[in-house]
N, C-alpha and C. Protein backbone atom coordinates (compact mmCIF):
# COMPACT_ATOMS: atom_id res chain seq x y z
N UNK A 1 45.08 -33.73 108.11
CA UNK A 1 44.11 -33.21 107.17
C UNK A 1 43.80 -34.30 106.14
N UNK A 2 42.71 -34.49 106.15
CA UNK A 2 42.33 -35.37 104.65
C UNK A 2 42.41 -35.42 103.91
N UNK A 3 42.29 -35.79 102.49
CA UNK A 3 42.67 -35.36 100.49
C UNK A 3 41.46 -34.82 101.00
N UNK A 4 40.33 -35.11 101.00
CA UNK A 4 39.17 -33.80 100.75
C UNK A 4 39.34 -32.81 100.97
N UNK A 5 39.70 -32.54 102.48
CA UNK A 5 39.68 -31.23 103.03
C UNK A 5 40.96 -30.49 102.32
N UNK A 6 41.87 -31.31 101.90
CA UNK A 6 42.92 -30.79 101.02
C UNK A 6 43.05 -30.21 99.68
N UNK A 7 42.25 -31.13 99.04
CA UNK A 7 41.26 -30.83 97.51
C UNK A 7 40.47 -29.50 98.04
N UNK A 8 39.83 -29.20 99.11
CA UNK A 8 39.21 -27.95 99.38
C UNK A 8 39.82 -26.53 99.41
N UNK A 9 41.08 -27.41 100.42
CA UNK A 9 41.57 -26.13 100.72
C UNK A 9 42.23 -25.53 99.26
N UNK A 10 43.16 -26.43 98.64
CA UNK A 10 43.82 -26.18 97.30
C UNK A 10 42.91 -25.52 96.25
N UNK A 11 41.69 -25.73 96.28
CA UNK A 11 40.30 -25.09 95.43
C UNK A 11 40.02 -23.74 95.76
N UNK A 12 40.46 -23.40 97.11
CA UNK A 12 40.11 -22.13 97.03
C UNK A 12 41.64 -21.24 97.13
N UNK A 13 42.67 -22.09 97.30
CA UNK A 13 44.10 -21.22 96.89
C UNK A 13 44.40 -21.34 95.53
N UNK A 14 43.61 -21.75 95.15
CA UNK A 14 44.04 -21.80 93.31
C UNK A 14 42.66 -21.00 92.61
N UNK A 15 41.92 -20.78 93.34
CA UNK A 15 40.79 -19.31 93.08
C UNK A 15 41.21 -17.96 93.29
N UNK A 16 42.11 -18.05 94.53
CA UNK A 16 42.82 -16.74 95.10
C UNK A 16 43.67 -16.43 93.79
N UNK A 17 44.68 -17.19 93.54
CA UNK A 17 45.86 -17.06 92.72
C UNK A 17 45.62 -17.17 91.58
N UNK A 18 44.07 -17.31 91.07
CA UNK A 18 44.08 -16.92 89.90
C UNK A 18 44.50 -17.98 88.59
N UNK A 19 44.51 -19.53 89.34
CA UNK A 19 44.79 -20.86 88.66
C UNK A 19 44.14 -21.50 87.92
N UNK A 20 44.20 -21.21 86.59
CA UNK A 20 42.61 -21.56 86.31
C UNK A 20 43.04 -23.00 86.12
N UNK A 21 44.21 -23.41 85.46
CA UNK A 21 44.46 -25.16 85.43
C UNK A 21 43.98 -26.28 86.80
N UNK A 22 44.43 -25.22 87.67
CA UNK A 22 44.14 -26.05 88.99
C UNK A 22 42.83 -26.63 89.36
N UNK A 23 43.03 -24.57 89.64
CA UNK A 23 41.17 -24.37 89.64
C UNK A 23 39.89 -25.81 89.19
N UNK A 24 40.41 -25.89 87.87
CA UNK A 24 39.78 -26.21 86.58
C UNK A 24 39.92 -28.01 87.68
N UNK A 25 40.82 -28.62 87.27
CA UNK A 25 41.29 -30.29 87.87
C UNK A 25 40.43 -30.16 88.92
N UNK A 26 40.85 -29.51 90.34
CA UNK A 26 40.35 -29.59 91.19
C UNK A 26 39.14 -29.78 91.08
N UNK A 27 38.23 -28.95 91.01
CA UNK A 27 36.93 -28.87 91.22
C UNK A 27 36.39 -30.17 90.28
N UNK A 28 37.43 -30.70 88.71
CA UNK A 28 36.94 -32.22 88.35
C UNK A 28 36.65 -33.14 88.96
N UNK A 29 37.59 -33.29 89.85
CA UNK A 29 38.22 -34.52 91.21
C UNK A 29 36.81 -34.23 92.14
N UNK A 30 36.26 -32.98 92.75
CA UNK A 30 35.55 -32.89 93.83
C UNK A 30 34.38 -32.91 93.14
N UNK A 31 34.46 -32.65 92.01
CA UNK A 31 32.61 -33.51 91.48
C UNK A 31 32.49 -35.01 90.98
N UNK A 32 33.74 -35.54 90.92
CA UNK A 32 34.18 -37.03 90.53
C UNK A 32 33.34 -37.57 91.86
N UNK A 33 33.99 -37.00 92.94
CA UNK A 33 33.93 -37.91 94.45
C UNK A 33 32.73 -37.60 94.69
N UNK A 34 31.62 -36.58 94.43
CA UNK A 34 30.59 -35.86 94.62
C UNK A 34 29.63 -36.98 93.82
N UNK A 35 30.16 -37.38 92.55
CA UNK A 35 29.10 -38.01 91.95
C UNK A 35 29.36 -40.05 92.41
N UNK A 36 30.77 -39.99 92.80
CA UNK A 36 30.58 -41.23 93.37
C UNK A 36 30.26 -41.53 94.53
N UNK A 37 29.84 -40.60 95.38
CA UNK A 37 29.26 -40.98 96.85
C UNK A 37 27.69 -40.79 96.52
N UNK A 38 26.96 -40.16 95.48
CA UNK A 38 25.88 -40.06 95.07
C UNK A 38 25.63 -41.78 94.49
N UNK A 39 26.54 -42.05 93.96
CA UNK A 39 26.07 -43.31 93.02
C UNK A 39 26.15 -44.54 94.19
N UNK A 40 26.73 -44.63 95.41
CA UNK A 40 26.74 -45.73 96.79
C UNK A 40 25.65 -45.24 97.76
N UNK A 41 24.86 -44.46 97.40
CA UNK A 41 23.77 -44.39 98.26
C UNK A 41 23.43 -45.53 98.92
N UNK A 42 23.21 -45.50 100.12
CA UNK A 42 22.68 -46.54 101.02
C UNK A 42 21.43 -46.39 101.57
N UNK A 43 20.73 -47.18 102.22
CA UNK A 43 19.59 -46.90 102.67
C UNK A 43 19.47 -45.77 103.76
N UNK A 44 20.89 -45.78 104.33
CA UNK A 44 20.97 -45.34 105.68
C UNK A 44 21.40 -43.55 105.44
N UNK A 45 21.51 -43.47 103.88
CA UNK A 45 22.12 -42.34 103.77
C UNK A 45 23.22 -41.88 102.81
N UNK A 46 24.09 -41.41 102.60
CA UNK A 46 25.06 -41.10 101.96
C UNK A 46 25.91 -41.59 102.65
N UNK A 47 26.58 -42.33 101.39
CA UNK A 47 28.77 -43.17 101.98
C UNK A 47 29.21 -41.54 101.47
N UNK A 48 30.12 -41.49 102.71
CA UNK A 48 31.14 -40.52 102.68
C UNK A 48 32.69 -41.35 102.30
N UNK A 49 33.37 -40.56 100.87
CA UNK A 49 34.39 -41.64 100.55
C UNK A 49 35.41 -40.98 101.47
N UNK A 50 36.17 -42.16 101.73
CA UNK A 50 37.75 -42.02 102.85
C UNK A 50 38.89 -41.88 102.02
N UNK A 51 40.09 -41.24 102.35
CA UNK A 51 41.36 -40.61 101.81
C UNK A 51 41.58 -41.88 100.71
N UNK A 52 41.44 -43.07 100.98
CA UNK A 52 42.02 -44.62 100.10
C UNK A 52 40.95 -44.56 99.02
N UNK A 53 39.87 -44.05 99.08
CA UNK A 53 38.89 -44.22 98.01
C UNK A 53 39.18 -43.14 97.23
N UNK A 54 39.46 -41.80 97.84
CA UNK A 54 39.62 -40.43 96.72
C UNK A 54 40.75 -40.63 95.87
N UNK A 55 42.09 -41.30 97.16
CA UNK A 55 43.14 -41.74 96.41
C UNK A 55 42.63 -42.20 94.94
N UNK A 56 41.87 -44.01 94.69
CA UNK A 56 41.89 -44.39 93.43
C UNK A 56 41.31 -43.79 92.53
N UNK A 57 40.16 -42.96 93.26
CA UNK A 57 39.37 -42.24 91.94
C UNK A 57 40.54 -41.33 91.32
N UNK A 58 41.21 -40.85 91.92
CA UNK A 58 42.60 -39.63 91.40
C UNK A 58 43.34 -40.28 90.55
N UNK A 59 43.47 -41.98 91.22
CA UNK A 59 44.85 -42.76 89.99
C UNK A 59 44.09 -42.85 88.73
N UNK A 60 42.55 -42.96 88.87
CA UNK A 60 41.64 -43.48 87.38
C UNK A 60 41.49 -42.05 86.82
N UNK A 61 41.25 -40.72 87.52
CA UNK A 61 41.95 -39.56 86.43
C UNK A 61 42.83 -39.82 86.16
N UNK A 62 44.42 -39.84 86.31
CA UNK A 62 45.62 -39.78 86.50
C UNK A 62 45.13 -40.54 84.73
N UNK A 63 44.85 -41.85 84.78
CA UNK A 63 44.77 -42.92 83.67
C UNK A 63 44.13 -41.70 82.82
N UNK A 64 43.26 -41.63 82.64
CA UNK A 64 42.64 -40.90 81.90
C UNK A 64 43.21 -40.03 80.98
N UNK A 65 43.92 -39.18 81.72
CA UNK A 65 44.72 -38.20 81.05
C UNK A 65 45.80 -38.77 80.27
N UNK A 66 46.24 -40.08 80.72
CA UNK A 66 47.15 -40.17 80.16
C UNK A 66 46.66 -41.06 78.62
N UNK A 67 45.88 -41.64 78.74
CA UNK A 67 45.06 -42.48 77.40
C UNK A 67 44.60 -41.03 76.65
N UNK A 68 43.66 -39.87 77.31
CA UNK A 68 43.64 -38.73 76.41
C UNK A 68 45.16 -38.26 75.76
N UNK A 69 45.92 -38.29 76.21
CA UNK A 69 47.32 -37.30 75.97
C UNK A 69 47.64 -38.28 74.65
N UNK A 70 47.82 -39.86 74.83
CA UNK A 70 48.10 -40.73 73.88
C UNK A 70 46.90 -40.40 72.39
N UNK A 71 45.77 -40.55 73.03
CA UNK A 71 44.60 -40.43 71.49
C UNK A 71 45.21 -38.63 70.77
N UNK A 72 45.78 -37.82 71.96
CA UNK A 72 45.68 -36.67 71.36
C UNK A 72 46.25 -36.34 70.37
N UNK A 73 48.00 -36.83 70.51
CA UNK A 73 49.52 -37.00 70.27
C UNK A 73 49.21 -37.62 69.30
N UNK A 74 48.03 -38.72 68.61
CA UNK A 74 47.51 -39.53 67.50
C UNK A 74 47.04 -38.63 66.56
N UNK A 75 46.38 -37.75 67.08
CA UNK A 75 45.63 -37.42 66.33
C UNK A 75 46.02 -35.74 66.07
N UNK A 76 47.39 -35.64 66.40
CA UNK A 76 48.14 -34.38 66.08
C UNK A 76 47.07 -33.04 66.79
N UNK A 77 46.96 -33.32 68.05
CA UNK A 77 46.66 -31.98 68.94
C UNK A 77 47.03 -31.69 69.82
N UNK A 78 48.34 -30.77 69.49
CA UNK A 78 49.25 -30.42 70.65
C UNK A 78 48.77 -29.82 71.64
N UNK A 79 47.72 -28.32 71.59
CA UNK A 79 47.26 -27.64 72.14
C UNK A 79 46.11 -28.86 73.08
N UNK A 80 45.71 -29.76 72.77
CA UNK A 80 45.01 -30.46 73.63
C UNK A 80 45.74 -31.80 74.71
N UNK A 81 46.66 -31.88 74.15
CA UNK A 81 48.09 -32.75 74.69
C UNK A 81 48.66 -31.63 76.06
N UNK A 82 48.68 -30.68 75.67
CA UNK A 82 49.71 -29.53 76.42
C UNK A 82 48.29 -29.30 77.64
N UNK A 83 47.11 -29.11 77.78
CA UNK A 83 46.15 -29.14 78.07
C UNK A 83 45.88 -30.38 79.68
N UNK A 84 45.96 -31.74 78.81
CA UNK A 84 45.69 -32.66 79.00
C UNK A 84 47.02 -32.90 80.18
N UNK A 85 48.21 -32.78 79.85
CA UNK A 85 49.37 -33.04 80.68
C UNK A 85 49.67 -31.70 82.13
N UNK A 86 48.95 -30.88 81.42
CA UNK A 86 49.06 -29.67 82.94
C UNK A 86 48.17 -30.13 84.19
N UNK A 87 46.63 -30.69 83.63
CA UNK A 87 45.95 -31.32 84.35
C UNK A 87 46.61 -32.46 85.20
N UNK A 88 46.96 -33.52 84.43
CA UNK A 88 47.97 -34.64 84.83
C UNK A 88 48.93 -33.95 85.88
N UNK A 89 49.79 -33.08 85.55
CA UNK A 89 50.53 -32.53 86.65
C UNK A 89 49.69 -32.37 87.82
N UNK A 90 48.48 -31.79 87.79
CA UNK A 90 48.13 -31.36 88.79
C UNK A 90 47.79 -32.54 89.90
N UNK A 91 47.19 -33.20 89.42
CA UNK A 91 46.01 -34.69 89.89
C UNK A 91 47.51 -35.44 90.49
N UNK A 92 48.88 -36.00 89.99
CA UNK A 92 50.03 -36.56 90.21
C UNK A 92 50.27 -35.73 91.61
N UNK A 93 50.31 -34.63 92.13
CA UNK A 93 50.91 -33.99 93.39
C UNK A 93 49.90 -34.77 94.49
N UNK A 94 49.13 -34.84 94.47
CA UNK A 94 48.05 -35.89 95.53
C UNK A 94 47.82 -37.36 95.71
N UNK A 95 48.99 -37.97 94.81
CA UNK A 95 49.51 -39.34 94.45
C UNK A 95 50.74 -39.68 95.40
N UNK A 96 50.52 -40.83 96.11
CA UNK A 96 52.08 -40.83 96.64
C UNK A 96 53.32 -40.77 95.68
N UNK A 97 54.52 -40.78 96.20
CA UNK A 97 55.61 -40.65 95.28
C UNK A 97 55.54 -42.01 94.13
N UNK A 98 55.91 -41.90 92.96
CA UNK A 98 55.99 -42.84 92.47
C UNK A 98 57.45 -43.34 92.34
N UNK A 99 57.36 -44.98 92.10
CA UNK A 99 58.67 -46.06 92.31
C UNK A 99 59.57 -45.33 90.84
N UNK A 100 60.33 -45.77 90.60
CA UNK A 100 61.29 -45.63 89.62
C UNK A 100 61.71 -46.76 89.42
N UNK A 101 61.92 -46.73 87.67
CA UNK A 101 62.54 -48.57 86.93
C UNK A 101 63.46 -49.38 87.76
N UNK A 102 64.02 -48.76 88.76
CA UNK A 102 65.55 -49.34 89.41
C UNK A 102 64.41 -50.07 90.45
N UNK A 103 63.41 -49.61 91.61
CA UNK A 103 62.81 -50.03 92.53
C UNK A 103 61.63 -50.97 92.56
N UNK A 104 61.46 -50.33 91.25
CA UNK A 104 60.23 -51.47 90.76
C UNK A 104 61.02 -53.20 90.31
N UNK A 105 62.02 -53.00 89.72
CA UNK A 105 62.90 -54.11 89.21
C UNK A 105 63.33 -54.99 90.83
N UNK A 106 63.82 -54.06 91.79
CA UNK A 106 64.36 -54.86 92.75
C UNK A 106 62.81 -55.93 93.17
N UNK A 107 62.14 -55.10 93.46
CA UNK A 107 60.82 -55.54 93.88
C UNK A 107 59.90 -56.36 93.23
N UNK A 108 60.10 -56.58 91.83
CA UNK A 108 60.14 -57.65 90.66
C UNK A 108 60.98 -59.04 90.72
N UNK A 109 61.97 -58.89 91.00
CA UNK A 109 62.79 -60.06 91.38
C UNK A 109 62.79 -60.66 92.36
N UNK A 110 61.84 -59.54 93.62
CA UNK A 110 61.72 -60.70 94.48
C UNK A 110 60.72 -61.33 94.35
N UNK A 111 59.61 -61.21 94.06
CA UNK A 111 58.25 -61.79 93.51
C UNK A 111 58.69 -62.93 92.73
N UNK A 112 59.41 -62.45 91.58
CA UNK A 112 59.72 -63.87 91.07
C UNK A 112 60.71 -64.99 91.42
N UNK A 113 61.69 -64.62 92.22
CA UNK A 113 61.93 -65.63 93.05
C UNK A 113 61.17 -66.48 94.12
N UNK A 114 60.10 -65.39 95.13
CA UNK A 114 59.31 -66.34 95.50
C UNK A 114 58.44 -66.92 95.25
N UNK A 115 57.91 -66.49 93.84
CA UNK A 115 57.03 -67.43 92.73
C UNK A 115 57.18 -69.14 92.23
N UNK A 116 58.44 -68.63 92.01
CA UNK A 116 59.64 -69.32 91.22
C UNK A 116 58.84 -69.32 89.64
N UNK A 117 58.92 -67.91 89.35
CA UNK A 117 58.37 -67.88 87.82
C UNK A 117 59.96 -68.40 87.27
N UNK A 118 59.70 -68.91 85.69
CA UNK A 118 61.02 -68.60 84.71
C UNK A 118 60.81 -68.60 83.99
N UNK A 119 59.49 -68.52 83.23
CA UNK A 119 59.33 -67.94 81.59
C UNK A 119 58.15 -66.75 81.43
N UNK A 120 57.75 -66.49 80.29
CA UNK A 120 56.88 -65.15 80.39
C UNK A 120 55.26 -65.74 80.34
N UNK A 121 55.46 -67.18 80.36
CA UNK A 121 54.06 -67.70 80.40
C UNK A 121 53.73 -67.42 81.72
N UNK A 122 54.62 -67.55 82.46
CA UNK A 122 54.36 -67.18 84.37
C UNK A 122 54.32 -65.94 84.48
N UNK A 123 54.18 -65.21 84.01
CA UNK A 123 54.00 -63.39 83.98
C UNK A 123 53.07 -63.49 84.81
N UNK A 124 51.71 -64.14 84.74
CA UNK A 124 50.47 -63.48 85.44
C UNK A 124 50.61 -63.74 87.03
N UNK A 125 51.56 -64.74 87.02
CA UNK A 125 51.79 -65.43 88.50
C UNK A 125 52.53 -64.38 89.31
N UNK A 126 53.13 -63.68 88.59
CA UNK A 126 54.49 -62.55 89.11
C UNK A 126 53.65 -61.27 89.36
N UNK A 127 52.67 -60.66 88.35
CA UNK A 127 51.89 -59.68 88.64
C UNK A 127 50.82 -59.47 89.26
N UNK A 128 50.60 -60.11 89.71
CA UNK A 128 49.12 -60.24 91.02
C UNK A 128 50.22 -59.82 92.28
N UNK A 129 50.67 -60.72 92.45
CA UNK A 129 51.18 -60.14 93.83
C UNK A 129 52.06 -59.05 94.19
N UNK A 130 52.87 -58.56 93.03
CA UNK A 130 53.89 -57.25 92.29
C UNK A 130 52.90 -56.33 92.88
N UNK A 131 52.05 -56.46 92.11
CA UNK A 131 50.75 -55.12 91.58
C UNK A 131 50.13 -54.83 93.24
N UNK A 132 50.19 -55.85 93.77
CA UNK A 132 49.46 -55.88 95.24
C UNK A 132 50.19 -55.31 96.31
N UNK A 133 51.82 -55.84 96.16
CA UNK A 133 52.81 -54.63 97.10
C UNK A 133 53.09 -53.26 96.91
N UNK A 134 53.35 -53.19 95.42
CA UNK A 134 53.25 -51.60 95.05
C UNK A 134 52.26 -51.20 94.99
N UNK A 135 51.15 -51.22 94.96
CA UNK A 135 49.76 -50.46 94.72
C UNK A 135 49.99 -49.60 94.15
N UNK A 136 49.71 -48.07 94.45
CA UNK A 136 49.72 -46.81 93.44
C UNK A 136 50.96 -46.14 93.97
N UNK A 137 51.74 -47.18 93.76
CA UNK A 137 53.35 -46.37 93.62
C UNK A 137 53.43 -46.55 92.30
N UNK A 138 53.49 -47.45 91.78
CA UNK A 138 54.13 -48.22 90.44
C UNK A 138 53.23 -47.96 89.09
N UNK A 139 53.20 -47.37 88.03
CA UNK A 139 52.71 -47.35 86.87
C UNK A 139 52.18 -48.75 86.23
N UNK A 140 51.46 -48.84 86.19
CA UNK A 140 51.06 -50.63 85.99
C UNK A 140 51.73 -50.86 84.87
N UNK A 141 51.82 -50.13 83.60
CA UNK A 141 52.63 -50.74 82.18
C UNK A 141 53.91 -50.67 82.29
N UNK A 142 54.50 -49.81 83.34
CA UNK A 142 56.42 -50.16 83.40
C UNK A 142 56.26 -51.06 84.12
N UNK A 143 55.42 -51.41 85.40
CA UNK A 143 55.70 -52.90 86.01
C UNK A 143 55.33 -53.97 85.33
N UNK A 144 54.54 -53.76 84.40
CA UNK A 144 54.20 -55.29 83.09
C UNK A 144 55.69 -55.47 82.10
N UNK A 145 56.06 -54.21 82.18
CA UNK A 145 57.03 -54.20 81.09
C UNK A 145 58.38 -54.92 81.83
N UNK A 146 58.85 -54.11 83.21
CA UNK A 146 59.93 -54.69 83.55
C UNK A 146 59.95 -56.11 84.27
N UNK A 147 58.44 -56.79 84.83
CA UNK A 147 58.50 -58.02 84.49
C UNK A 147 58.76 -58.94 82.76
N UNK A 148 58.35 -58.59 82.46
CA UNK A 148 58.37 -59.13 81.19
C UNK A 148 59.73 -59.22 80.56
N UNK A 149 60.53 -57.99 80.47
CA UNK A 149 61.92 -57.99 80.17
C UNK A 149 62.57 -58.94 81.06
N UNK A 150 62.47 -59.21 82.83
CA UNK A 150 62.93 -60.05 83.46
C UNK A 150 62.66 -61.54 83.10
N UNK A 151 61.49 -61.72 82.75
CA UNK A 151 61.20 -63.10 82.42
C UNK A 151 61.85 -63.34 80.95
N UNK A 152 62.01 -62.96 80.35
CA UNK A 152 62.35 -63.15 78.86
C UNK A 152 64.21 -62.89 78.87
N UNK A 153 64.54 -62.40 79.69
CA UNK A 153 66.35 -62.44 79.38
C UNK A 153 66.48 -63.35 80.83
């Protein structure tokens, strides 16, 4: 089954059950992909996006929510924080699993060994290719971070 047809099916079991959080995400995500296959129009027709494309549009919600949750938490609105993070829950279940500090670190050290980074000026040398094996396993600011702690101790 595809994320679309999955996003579909989940759209109408979270109508049944009465979800309105779901409900609510879902149908964000399927007008996200709705308005970005509108915006690649081709001559030949409409691009239909593939499971790897819905994937990133989901990680750039995923971001989203989480830069909203940060401005919210600023600006003392819990009720829009509490809001903002149920969504996040939801959009995260259609994400592969994510790495943890211990896996991301192993997988950090080997990069920089075969870099041969050794100070934090070589950071950028270490994260291009980091960022390129984990793709959307890894949180991009804990993998900036636990390079960075590696290069610096």
């Amino acid at each position: 089954m595809s994320l679309r047809e999955r996003l579909s099916n989940d759209l109408h079991d979270a109508m049944r059950q009465r979800d309105e959080v779901r409900k609510r995400t879902v149908r964000m995500v399927i007008a996200a992909i709705q308005k970005e296959e509108a915006g690649t129009e081709e001559s030949s027709g409409r691009k239909s996006l593939g499971d790897e494309e819905v994937l990133q549009l989901i990680v750039r919600q995923v971001k989203q929510r989480r830069d909203s949750i940060e401005a919210y938490r600023a600006g003392n609105r819990p009720d829009l924080v509490a809001e903002e993070e149920a969504e996040m829950a939801v959009l995260q279940a259609y994400l592969p699993p994510v790495l943890g500090r211990a896996e991301i670190e192993a997988e950090a050290r080997r990069v920089i060994a075969e870099v041969g980074a050794t100070s934090a000026r070589e950071m950028g040398k270490v994260m291009k290719p980091l960022l390129a094996r984990l793709g959307d396993q890894a949180d991009g600011r804990l993998v900036s971070q636990v390079v960075r702690d590696l290069l610096a101790g």
